[in-house]
Protein backbone atom coordinates (compact mmCIF):
# COMPACT_ATOMS: atom_id res chain seq x y z
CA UNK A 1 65.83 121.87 14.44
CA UNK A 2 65.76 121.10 17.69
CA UNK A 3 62.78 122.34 20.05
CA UNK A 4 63.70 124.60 22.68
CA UNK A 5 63.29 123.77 26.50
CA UNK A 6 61.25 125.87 29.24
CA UNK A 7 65.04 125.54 31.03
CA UNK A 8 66.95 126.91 28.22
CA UNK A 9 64.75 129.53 27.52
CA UNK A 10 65.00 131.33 30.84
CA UNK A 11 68.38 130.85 30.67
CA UNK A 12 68.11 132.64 27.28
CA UNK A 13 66.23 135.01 29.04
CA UNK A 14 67.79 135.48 32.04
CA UNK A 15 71.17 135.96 29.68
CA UNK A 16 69.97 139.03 27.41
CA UNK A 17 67.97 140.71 30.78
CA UNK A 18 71.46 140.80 32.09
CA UNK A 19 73.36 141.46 29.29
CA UNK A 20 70.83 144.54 28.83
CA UNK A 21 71.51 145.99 31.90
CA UNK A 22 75.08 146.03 31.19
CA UNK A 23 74.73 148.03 27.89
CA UNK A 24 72.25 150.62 29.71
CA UNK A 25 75.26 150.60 32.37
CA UNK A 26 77.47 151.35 29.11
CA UNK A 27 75.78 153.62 27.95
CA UNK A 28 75.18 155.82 30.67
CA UNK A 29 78.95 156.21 31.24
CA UNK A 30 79.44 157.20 27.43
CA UNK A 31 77.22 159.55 27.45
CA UNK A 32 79.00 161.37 30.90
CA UNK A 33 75.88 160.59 32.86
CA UNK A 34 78.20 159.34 35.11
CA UNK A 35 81.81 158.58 35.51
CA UNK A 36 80.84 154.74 36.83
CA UNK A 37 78.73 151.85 37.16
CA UNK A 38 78.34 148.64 39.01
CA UNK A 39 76.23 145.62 37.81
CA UNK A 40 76.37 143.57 40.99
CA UNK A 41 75.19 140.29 41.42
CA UNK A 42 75.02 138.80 37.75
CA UNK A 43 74.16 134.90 38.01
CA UNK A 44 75.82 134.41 34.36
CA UNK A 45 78.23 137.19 34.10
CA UNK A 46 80.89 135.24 33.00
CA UNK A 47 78.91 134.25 29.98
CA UNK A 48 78.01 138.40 29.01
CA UNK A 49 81.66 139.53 29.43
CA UNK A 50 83.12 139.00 26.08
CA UNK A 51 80.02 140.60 24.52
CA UNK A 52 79.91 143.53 27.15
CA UNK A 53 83.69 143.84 26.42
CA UNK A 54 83.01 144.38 22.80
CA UNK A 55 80.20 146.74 23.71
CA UNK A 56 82.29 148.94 25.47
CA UNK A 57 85.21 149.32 23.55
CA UNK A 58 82.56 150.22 20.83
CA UNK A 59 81.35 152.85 22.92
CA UNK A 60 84.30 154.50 24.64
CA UNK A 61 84.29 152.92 27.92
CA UNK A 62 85.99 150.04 29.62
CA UNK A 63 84.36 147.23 31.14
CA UNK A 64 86.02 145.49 34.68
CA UNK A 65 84.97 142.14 35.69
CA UNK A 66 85.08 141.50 39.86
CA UNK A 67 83.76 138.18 41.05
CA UNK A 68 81.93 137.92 44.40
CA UNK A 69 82.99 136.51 47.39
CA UNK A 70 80.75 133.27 46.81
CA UNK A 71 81.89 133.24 43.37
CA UNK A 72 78.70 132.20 42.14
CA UNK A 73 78.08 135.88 41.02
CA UNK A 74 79.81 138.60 39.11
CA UNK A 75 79.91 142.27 39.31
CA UNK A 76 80.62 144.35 36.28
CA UNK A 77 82.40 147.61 37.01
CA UNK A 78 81.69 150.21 33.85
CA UNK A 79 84.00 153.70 33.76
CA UNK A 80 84.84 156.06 31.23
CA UNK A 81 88.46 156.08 30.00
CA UNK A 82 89.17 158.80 31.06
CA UNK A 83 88.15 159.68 34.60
């Protein structure tokens, strides 16, 4: 077994912070707390979106991906299915 880097584990880090926030997003929206959420501004987003997709079809909600204009970030648009 290989040790593990300072670098890898904040990316490590930095990936289940983020994909946490997502799943709070998620489950907000199943629970009707609100229709919709946004998770702007995710550095690895791209790398949370299968997961998050799987999350949300689990809980009854869909899951949009929007990239920024920079496209160094993405936004992850959570709503019910049905509105």
């Amino acid at each position: 077994m290989e040790p593990v880097t300072t670098a890898e584990a904040a990316v490590q880090r930095q990936l289940d912070g983020e994909l946490r926030l997502v799943q709070q997003a998620i489950l907000m929206v199943a629970s009707h707390a609100t229709p919709r959420v946004l998770v702007a501004g995710l550095r690895l987003g791209e790398a949370i979106l299968d997961p998050a997709r799987r999350m949300a079809l689990e809980s009854g909600v869909r899951v949009f991906p929007a990239w920024t204009a920079d496209e160094q970030h993405l936004d992850i648009r959570v709503e019910g299915l049905h509105p």
